[in-house]
PDB file of N, CA and C in Angstrom:
ATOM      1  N   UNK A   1     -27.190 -16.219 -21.507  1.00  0.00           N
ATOM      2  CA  UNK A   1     -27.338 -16.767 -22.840  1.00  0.00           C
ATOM      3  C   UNK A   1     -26.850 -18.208 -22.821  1.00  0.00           C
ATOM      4  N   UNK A   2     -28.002 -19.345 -22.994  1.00  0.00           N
ATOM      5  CA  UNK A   2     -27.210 -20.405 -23.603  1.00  0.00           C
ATOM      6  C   UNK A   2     -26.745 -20.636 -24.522  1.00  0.00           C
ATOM      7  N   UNK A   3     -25.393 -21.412 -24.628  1.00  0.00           N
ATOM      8  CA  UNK A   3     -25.310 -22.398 -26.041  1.00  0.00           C
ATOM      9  C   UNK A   3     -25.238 -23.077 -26.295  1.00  0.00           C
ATOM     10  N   UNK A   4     -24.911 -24.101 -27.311  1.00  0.00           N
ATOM     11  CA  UNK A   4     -24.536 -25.691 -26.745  1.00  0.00           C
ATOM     12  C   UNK A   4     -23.260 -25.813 -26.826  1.00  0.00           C
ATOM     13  N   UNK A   5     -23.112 -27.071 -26.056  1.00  0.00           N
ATOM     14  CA  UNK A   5     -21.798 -27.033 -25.758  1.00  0.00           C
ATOM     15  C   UNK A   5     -20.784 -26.835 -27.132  1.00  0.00           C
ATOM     16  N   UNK A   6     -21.124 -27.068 -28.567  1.00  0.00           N
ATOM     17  CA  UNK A   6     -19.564 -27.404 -29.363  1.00  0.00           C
ATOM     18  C   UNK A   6     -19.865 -26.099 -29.835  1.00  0.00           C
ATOM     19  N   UNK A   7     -20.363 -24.814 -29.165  1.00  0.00           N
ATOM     20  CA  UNK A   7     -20.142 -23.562 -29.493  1.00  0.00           C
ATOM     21  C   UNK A   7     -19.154 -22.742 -28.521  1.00  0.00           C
ATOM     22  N   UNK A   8     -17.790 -22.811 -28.797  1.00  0.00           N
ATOM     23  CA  UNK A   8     -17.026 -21.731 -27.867  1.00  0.00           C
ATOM     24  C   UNK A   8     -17.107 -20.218 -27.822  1.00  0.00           C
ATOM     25  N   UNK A   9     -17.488 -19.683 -26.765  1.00  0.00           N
ATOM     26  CA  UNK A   9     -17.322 -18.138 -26.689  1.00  0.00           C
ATOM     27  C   UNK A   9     -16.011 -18.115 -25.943  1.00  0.00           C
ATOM     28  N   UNK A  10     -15.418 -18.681 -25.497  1.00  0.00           N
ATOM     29  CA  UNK A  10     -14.182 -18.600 -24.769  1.00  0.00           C
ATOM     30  C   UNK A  10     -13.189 -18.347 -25.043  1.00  0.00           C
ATOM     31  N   UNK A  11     -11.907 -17.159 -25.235  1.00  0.00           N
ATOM     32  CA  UNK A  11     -10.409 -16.905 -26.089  1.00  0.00           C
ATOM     33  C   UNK A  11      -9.912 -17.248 -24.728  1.00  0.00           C
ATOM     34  N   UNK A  12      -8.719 -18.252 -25.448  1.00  0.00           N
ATOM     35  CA  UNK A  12      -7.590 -18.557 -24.605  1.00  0.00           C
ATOM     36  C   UNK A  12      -6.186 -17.971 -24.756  1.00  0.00           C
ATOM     37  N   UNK A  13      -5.278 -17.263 -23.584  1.00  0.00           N
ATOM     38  CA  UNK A  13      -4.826 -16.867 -23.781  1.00  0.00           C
ATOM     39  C   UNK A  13      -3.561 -17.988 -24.076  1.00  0.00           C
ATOM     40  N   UNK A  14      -2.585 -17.498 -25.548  1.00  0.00           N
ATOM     41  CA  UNK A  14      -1.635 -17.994 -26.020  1.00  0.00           C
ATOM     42  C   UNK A  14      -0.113 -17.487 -25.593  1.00  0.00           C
ATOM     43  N   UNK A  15      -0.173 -16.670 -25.903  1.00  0.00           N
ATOM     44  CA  UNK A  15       0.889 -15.368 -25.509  1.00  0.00           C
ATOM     45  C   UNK A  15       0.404 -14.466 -24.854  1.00  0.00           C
ATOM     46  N   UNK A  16       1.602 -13.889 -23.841  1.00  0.00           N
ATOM     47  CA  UNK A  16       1.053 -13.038 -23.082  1.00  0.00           C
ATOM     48  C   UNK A  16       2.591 -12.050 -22.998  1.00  0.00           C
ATOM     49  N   UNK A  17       2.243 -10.548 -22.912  1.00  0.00           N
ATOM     50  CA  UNK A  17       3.516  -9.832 -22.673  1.00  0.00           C
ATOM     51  C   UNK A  17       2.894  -8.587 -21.788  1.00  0.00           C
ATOM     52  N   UNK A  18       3.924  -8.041 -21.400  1.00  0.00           N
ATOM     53  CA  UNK A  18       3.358  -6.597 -21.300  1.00  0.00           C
ATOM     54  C   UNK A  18       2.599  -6.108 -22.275  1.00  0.00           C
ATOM     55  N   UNK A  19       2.686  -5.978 -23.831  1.00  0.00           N
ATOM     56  CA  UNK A  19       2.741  -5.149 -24.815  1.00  0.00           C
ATOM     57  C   UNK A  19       1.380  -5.943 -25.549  1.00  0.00           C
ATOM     58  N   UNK A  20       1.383  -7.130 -25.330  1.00  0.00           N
ATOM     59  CA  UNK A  20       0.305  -7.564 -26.250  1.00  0.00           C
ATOM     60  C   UNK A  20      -0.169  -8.658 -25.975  1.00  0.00           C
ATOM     61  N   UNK A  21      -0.981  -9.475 -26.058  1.00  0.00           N
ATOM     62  CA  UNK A  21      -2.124 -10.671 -25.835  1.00  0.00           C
ATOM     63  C   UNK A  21      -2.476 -11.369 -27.220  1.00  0.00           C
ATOM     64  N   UNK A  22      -2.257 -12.876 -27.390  1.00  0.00           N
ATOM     65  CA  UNK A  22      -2.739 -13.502 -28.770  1.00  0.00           C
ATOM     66  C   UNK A  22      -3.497 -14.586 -27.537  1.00  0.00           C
ATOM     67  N   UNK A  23      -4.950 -14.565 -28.182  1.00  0.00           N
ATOM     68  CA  UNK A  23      -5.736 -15.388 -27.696  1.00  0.00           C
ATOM     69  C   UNK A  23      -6.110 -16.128 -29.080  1.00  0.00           C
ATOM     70  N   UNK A  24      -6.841 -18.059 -28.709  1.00  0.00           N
ATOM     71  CA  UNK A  24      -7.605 -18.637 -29.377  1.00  0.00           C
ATOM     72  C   UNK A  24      -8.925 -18.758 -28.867  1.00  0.00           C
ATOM     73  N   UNK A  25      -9.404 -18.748 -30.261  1.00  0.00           N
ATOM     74  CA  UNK A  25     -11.100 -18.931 -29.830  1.00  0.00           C
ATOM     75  C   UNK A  25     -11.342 -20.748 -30.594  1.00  0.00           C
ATOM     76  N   UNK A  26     -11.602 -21.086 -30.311  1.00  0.00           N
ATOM     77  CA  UNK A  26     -12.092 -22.562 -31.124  1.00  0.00           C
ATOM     78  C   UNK A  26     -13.654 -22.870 -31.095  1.00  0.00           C
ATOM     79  N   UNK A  27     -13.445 -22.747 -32.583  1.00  0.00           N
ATOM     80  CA  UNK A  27     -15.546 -23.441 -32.802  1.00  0.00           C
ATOM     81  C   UNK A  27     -15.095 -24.674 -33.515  1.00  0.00           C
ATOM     82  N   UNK A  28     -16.091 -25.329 -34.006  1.00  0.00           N
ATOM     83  CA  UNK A  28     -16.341 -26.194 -34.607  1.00  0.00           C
ATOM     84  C   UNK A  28     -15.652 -26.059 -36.059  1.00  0.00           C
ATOM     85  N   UNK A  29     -14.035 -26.430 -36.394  1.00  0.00           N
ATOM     86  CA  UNK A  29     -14.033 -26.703 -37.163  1.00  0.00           C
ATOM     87  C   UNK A  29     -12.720 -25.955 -37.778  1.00  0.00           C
ATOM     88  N   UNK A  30     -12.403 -25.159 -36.621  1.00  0.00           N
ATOM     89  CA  UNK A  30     -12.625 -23.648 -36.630  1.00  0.00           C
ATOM     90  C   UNK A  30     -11.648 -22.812 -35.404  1.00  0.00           C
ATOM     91  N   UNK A  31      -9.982 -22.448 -35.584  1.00  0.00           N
ATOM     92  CA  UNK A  31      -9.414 -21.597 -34.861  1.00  0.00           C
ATOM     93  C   UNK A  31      -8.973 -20.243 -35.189  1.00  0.00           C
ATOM     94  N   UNK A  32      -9.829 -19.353 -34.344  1.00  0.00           N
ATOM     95  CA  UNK A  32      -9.801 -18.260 -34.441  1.00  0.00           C
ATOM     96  C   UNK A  32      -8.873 -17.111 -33.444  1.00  0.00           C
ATOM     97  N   UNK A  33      -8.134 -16.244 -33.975  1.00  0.00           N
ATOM     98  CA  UNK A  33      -7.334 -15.896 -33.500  1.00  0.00           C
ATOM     99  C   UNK A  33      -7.571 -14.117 -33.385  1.00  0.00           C
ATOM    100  N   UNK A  34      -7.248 -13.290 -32.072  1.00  0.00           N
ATOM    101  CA  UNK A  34      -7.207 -12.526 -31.315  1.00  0.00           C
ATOM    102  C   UNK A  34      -5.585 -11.511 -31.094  1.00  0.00           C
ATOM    103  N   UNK A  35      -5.823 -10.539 -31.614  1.00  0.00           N
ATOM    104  CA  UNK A  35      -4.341  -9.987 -30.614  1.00  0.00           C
ATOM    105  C   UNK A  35      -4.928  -8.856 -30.525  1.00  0.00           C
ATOM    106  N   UNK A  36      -4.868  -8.205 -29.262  1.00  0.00           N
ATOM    107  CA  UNK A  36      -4.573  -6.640 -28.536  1.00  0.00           C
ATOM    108  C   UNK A  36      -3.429  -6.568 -28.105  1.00  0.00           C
ATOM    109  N   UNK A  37      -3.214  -5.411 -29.113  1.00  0.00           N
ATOM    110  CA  UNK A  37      -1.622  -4.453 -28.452  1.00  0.00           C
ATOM    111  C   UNK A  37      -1.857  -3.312 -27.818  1.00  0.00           C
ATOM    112  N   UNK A  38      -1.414  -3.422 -26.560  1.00  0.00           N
ATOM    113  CA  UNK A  38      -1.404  -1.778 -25.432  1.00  0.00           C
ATOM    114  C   UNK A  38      -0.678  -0.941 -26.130  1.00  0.00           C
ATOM    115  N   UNK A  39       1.180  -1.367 -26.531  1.00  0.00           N
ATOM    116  CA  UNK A  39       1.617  -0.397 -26.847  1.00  0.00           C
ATOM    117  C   UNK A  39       2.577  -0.839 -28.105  1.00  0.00           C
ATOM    118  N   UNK A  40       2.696   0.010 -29.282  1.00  0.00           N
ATOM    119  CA  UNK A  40       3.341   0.175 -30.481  1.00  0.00           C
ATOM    120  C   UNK A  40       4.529   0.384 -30.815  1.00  0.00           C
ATOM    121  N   UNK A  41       5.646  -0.310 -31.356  1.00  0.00           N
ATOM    122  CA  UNK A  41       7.307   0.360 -31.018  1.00  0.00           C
ATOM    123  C   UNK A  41       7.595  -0.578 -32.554  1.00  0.00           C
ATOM    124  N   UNK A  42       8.430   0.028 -32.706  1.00  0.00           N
ATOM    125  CA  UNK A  42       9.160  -1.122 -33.540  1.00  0.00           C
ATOM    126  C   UNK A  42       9.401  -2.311 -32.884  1.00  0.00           C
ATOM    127  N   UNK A  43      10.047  -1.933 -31.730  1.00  0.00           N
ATOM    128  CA  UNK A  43      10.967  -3.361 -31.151  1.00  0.00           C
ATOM    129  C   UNK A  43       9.591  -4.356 -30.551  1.00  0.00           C
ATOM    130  N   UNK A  44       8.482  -3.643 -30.346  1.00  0.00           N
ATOM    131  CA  UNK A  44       7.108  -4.431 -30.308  1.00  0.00           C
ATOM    132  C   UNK A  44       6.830  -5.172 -31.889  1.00  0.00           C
ATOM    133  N   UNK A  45       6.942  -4.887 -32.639  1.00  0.00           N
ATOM    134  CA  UNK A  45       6.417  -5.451 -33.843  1.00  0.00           C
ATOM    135  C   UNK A  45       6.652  -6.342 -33.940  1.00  0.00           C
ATOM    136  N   UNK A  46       8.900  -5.978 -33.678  1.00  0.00           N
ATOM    137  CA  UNK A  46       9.562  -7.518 -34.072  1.00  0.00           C
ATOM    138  C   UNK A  46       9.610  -8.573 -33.352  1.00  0.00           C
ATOM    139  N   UNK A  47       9.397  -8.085 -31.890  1.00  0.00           N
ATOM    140  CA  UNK A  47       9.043  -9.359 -30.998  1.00  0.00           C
ATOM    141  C   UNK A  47       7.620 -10.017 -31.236  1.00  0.00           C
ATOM    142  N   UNK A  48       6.426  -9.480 -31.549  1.00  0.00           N
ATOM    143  CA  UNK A  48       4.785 -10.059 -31.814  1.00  0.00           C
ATOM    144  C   UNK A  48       5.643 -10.534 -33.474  1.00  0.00           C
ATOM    145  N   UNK A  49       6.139 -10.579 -34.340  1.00  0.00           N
ATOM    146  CA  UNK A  49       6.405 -10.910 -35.177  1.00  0.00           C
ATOM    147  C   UNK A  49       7.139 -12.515 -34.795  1.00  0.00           C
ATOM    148  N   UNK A  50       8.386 -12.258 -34.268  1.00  0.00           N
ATOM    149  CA  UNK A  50       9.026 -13.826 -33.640  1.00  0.00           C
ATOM    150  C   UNK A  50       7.636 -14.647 -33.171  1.00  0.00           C
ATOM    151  N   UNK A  51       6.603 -13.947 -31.923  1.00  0.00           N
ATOM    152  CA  UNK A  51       5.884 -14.929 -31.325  1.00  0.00           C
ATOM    153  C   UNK A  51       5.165 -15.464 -32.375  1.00  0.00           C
ATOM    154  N   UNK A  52       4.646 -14.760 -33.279  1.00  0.00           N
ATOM    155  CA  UNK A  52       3.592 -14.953 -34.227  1.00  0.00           C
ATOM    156  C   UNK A  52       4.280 -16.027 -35.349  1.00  0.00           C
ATOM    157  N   UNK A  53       5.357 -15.861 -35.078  1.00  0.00           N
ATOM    158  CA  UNK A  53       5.967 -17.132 -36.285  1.00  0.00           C
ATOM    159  C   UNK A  53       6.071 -18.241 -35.665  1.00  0.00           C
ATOM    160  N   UNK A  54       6.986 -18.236 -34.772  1.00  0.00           N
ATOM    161  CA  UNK A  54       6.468 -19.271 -33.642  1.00  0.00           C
ATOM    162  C   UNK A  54       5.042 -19.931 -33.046  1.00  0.00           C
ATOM    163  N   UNK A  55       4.558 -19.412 -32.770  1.00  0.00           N
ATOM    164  CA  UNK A  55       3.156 -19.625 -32.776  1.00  0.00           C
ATOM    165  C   UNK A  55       2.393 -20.341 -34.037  1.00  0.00           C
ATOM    166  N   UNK A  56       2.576 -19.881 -35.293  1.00  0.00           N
ATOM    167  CA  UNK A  56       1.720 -20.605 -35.958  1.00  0.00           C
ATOM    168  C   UNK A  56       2.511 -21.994 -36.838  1.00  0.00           C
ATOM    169  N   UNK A  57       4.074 -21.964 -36.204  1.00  0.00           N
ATOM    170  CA  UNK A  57       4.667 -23.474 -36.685  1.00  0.00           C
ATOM    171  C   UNK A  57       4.289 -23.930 -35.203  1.00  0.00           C
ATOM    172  N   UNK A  58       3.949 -23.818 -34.308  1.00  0.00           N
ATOM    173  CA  UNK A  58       3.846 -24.730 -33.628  1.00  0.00           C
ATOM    174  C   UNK A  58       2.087 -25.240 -33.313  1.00  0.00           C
ATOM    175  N   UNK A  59       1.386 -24.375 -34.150  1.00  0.00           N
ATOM    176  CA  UNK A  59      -0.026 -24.708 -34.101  1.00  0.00           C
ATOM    177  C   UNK A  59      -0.029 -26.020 -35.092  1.00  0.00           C
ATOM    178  N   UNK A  60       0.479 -25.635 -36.150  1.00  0.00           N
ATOM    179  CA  UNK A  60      -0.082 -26.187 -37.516  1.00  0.00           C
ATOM    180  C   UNK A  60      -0.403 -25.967 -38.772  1.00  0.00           C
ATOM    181  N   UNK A  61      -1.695 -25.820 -38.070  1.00  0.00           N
ATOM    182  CA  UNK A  61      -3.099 -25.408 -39.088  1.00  0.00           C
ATOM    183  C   UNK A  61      -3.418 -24.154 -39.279  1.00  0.00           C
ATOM    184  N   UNK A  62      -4.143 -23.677 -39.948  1.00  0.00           N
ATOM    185  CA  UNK A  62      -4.698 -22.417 -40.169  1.00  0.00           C
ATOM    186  C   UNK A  62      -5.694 -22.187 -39.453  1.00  0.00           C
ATOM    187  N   UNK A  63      -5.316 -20.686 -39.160  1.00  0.00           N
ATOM    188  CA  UNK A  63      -6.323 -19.622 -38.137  1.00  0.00           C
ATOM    189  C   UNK A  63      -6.816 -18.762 -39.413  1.00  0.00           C
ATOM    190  N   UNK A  64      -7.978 -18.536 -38.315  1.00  0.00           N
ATOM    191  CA  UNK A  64      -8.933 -17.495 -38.711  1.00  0.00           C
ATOM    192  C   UNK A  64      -8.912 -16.119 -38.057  1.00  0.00           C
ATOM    193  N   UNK A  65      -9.366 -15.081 -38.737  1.00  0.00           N
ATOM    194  CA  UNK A  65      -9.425 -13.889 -38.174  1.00  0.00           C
ATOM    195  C   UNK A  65     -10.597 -12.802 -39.096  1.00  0.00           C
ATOM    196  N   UNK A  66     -11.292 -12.072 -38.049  1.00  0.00           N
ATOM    197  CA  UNK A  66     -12.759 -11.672 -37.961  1.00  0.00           C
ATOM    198  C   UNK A  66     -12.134 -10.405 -38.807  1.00  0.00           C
ATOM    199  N   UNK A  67     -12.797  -9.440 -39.648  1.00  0.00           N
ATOM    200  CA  UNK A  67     -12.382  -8.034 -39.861  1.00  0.00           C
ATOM    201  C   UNK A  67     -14.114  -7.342 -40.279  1.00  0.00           C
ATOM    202  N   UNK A  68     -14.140  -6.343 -40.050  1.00  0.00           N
ATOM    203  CA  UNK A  68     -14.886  -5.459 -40.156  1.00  0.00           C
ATOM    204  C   UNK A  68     -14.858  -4.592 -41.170  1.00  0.00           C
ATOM    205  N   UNK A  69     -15.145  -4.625 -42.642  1.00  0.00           N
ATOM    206  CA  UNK A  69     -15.035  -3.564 -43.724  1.00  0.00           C
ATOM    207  C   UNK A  69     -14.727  -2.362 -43.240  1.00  0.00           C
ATOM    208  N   UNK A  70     -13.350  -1.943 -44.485  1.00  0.00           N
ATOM    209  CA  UNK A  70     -13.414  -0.281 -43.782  1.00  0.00           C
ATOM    210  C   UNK A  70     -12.295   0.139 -42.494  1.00  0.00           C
ATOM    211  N   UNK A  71     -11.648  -1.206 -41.466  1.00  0.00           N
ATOM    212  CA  UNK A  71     -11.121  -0.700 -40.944  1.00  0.00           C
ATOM    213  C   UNK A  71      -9.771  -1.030 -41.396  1.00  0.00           C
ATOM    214  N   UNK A  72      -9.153  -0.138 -41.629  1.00  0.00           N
ATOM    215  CA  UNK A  72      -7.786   0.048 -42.790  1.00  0.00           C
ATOM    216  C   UNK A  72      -6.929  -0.264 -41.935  1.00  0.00           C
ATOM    217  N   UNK A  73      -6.646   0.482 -40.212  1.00  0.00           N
ATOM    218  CA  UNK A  73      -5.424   0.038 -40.088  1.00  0.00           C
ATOM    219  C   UNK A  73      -5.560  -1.476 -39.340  1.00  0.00           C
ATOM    220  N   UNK A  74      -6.584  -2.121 -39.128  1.00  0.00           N
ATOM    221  CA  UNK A  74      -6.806  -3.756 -38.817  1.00  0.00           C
ATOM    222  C   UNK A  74      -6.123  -4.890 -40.274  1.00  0.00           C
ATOM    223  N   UNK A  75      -7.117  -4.192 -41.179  1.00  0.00           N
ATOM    224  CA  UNK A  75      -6.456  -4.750 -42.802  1.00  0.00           C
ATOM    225  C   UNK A  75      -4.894  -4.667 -42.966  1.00  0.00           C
ATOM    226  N   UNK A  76      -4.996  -3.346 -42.468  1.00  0.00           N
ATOM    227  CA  UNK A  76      -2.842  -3.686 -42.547  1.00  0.00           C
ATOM    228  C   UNK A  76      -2.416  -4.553 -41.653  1.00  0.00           C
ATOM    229  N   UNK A  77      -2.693  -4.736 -40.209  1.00  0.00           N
ATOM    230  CA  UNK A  77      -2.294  -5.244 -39.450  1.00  0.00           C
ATOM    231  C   UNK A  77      -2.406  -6.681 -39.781  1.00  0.00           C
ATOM    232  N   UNK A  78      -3.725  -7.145 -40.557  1.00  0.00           N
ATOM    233  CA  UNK A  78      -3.721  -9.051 -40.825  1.00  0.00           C
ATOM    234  C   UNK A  78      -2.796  -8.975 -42.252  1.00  0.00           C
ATOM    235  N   UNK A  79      -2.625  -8.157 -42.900  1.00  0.00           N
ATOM    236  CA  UNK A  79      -1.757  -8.133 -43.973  1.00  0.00           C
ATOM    237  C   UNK A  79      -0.076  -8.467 -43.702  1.00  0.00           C
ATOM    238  N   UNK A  80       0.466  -7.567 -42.497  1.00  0.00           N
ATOM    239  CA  UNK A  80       1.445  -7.869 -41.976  1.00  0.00           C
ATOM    240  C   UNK A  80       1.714  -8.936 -41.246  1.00  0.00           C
ATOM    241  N   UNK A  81       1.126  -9.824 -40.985  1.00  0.00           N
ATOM    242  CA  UNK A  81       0.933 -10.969 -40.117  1.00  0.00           C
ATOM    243  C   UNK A  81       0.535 -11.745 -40.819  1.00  0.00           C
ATOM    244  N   UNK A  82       0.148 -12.209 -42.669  1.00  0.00           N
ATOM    245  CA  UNK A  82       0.075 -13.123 -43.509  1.00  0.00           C
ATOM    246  C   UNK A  82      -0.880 -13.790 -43.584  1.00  0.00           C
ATOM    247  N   UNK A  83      -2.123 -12.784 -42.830  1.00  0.00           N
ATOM    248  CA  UNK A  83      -3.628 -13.180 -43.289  1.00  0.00           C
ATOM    249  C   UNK A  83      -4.305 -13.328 -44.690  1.00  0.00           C
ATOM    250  N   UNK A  84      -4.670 -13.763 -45.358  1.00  0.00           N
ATOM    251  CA  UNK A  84      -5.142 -13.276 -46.951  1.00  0.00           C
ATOM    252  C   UNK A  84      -7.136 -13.278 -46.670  1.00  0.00           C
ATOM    253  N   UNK A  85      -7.256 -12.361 -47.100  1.00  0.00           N
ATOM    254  CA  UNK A  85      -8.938 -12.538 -47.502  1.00  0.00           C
ATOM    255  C   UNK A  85      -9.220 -13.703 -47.696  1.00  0.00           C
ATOM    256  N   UNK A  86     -10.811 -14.520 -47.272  1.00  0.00           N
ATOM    257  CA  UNK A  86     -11.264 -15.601 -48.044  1.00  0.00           C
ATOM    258  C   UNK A  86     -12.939 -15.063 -48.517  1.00  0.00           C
ATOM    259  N   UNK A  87     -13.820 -14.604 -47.643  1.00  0.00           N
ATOM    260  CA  UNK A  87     -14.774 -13.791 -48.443  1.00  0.00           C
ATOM    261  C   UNK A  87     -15.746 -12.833 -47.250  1.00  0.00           C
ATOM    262  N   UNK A  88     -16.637 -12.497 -47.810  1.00  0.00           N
ATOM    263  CA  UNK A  88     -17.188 -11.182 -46.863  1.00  0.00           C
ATOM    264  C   UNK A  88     -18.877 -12.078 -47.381  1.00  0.00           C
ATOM    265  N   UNK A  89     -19.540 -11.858 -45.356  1.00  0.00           N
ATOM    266  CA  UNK A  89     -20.706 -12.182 -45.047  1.00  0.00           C
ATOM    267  C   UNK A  89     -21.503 -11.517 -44.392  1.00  0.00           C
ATOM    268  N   UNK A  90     -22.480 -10.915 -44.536  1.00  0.00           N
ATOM    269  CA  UNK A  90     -23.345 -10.047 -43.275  1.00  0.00           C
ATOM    270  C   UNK A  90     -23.867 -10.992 -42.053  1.00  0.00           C
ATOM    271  N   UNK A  91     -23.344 -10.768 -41.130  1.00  0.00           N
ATOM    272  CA  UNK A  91     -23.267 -11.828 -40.070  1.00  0.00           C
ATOM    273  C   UNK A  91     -24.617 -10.331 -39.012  1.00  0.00           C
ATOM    274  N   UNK A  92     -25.729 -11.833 -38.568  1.00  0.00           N
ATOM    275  CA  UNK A  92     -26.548 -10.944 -37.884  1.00  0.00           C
ATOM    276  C   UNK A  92     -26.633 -10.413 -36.785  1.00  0.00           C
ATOM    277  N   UNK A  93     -25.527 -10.585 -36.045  1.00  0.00           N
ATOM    278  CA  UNK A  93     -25.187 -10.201 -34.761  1.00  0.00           C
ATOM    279  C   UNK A  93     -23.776  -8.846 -35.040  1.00  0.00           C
ATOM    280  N   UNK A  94     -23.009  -8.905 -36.069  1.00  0.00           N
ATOM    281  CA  UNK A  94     -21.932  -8.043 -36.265  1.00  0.00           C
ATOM    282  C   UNK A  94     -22.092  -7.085 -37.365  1.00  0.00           C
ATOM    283  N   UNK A  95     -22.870  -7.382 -38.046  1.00  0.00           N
ATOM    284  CA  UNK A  95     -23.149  -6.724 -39.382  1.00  0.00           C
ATOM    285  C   UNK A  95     -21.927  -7.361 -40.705  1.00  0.00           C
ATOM    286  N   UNK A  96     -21.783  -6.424 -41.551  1.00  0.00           N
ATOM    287  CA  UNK A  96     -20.607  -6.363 -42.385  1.00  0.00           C
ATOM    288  C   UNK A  96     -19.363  -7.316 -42.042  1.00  0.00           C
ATOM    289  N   UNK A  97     -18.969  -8.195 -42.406  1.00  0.00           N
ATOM    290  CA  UNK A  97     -17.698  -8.880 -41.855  1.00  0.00           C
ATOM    291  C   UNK A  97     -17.110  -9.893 -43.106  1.00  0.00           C
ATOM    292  N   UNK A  98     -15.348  -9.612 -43.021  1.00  0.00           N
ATOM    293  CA  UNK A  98     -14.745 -10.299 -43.285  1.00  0.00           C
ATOM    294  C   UNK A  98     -14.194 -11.466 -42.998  1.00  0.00           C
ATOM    295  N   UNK A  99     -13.955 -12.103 -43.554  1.00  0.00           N
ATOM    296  CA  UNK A  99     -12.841 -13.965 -43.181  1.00  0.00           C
ATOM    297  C   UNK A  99     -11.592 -13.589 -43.700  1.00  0.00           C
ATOM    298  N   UNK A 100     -10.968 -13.727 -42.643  1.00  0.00           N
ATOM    299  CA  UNK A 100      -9.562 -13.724 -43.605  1.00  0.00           C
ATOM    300  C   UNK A 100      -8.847 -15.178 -42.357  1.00  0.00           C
ATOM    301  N   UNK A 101      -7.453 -15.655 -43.280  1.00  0.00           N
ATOM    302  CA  UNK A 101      -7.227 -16.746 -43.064  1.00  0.00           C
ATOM    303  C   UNK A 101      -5.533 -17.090 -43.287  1.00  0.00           C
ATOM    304  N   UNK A 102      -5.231 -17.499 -42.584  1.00  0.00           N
ATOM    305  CA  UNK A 102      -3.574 -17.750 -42.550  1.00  0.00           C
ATOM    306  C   UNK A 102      -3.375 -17.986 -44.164  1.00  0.00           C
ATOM    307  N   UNK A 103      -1.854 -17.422 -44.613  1.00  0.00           N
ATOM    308  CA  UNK A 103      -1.854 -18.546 -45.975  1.00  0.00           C
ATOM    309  C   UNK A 103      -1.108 -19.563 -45.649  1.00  0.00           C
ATOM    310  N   UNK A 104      -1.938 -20.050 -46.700  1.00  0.00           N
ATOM    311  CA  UNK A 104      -1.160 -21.887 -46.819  1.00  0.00           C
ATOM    312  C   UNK A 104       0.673 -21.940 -46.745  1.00  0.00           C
TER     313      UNK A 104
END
């Protein structure tokens, strides 16, 4: 598949642990943000919690993050991490999809 170049498919990894991965994706205009967690603990939360605060005073700006209607425990998860909704688009490659977005 081509694209042109100021289209990134590429996540970079930000953080890295045993327990979990925060990658960026960057498009045009546009940083989008990634986490997979292997494994779940409290004492996991509060450490992805420190990185994640850290992480976004030392970014800046506001990230983006993809959601899929319907999946409840993803919605909790950008809820706990201080995502807020911005609006819902049928995207033709994903179907159904949300924007949600750091708050200010």
């Amino acid at each position: 598949m081509l694209l042109p170049p100021s289209v990134s498919v590429r996540k970079v990894p930000v953080v890295q642990t045993p327990e979990y991965v925060i990658k960026f994706e960057r498009v045009p205009g546009m940083t989008f943000v990634h986490c997979s967690v292997s494994r779940w603990s409290p004492s996991v939360h509060k450490k992805l919690k420190e990185d994640w605060g850290l992480l976004k005073r030392l970014y800046g700006d506001t990230l983006f993050a993809l959601h899929t209607p319907g999946d409840t425990k993803h919605e909790k998860f950008l809820r706990l991490f201080g995502f807020e909704f911005v609006y819902h688009y049928d995207d033709d490659l994903h179907g159904p999809t949300d924007l949600y977005k750091t708050k200010e």
